[in-house]
C-alpha atoms as a PDB file:
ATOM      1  CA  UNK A   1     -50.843 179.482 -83.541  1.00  0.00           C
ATOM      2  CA  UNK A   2     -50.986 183.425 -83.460  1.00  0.00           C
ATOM      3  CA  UNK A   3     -55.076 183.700 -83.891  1.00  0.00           C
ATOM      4  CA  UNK A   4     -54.991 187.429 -84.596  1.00  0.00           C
ATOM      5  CA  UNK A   5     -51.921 187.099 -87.465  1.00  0.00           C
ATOM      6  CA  UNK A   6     -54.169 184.786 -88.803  1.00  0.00           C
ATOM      7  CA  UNK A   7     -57.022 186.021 -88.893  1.00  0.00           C
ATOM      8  CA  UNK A   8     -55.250 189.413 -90.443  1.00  0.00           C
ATOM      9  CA  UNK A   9     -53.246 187.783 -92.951  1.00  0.00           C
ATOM     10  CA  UNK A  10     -56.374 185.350 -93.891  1.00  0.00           C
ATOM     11  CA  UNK A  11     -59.503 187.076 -94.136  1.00  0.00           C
ATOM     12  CA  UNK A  12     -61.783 184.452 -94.948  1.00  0.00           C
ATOM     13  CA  UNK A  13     -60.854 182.092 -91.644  1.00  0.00           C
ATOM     14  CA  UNK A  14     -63.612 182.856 -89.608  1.00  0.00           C
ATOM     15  CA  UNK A  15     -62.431 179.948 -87.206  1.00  0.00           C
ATOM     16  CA  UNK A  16     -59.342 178.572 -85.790  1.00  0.00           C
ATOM     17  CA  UNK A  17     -58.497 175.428 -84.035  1.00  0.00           C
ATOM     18  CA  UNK A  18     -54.849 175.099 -82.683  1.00  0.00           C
ATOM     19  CA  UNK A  19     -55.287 171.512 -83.186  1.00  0.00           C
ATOM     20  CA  UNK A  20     -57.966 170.719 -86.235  1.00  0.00           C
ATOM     21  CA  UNK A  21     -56.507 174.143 -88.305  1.00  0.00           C
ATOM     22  CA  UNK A  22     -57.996 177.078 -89.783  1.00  0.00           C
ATOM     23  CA  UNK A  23     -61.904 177.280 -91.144  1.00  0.00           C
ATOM     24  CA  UNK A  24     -63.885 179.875 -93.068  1.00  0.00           C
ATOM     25  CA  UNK A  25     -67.561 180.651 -93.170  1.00  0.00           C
ATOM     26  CA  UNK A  26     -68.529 177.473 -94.717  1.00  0.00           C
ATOM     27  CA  UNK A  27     -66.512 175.144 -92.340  1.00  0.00           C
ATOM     28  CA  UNK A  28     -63.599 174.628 -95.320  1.00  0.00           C
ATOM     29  CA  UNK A  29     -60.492 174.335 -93.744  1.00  0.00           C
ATOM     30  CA  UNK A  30     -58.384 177.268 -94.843  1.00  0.00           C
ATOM     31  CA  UNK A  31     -54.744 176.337 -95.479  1.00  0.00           C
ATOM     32  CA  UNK A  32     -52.163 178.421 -93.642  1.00  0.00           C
ATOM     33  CA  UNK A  33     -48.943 178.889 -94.515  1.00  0.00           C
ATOM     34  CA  UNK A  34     -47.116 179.073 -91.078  1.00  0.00           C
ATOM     35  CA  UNK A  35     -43.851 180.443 -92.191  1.00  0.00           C
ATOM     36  CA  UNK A  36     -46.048 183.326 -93.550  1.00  0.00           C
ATOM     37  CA  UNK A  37     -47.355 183.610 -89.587  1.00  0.00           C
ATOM     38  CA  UNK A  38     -44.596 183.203 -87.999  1.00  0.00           C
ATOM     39  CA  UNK A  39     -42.146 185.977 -90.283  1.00  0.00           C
ATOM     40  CA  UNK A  40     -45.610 188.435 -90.482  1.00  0.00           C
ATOM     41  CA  UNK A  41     -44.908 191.719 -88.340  1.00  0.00           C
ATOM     42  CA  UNK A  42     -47.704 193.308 -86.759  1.00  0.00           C
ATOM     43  CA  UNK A  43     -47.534 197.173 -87.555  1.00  0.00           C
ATOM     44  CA  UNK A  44     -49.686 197.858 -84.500  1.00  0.00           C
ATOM     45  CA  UNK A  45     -47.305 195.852 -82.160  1.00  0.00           C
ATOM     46  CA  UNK A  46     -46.126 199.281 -80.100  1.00  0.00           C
ATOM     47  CA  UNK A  47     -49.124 199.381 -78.766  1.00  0.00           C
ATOM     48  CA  UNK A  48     -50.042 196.113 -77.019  1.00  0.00           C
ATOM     49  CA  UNK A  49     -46.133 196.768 -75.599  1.00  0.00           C
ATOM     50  CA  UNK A  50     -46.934 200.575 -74.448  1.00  0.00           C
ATOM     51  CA  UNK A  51     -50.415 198.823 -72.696  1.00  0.00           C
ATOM     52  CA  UNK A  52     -47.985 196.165 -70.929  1.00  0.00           C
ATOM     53  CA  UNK A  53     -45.588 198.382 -69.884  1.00  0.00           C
ATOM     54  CA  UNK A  54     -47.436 201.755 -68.357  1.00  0.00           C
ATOM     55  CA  UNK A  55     -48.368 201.549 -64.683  1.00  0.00           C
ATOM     56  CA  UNK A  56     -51.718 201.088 -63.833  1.00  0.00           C
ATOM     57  CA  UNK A  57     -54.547 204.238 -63.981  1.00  0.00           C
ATOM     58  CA  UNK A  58     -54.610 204.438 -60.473  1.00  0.00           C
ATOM     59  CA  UNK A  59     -51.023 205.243 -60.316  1.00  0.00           C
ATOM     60  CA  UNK A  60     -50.901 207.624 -63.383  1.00  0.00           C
ATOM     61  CA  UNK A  61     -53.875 209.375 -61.391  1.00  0.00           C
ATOM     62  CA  UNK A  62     -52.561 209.275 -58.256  1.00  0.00           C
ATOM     63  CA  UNK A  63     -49.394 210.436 -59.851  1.00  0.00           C
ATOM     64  CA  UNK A  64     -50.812 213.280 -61.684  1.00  0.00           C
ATOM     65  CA  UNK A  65     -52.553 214.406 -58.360  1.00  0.00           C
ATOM     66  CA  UNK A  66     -49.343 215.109 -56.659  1.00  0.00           C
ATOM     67  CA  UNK A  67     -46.441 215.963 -59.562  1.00  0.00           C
ATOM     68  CA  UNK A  68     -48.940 217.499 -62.490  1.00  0.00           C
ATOM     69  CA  UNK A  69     -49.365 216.457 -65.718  1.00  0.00           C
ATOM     70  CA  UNK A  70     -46.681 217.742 -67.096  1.00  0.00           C
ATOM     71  CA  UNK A  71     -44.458 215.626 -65.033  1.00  0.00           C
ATOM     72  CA  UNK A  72     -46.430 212.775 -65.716  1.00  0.00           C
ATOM     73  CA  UNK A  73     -46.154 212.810 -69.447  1.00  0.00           C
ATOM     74  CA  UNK A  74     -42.392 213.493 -68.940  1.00  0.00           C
ATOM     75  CA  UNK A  75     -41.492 210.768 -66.512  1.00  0.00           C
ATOM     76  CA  UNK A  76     -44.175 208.165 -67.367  1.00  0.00           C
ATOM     77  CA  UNK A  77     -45.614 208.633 -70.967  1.00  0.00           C
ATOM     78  CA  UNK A  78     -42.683 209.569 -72.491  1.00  0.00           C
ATOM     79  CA  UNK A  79     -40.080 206.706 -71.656  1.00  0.00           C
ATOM     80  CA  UNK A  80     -42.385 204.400 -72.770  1.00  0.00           C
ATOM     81  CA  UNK A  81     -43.085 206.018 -75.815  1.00  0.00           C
ATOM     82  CA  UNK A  82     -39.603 206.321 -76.413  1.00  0.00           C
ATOM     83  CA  UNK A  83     -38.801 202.522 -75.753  1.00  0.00           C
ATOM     84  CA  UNK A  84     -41.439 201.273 -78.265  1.00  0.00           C
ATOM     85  CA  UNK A  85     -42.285 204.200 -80.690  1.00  0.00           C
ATOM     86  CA  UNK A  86     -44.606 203.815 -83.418  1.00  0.00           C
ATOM     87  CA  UNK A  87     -44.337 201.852 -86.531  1.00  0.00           C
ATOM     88  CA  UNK A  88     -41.362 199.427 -84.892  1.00  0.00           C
ATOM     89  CA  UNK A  89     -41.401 196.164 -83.566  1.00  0.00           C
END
């Protein structure tokens, strides 16, 4: 189960158990409708890809030290940007 889609799509589960289901405040189970889940697109996705995909800080520093920051934005900000720009999945 995708915990975060749930807990977006269902604001009242305050709990989820992959294998007992979904709970709210009160301990009711909260029923989830998993077709729902699993066709749900998360606006926000571009940015848990951009965090995946840019090098690590110590590189972008290191990197920034000895080309500028103008050539880091250009050859490591902006091709990721590019490849997952806002508001797509």
């Amino acid at each position: 189960m995708n915990h975060r889609i749930i807990y977006k799509l269902y604001p009242t589960v305050v709990t989820i158990d992959d294998t007992e289901g979904a709970f709210d405040k009160d301990g009711n189970k909260v029923e989830i409708n998993l077709s729902l889940v699993n066709a749900w697109v998360d606006p926000e996705q571009y940015k848990y890809q951009r965090a995946k995909e840019y090098p690590a800080i110590s590189e972008q520093l290191d990197y920034i030290y000895h080309n500028g920051i103008n050539a880091w934005k250009t050859d490591m900000i902006d091709p990721v940007k590019t490849k997952y720009p806002k508001g797509t999945v």
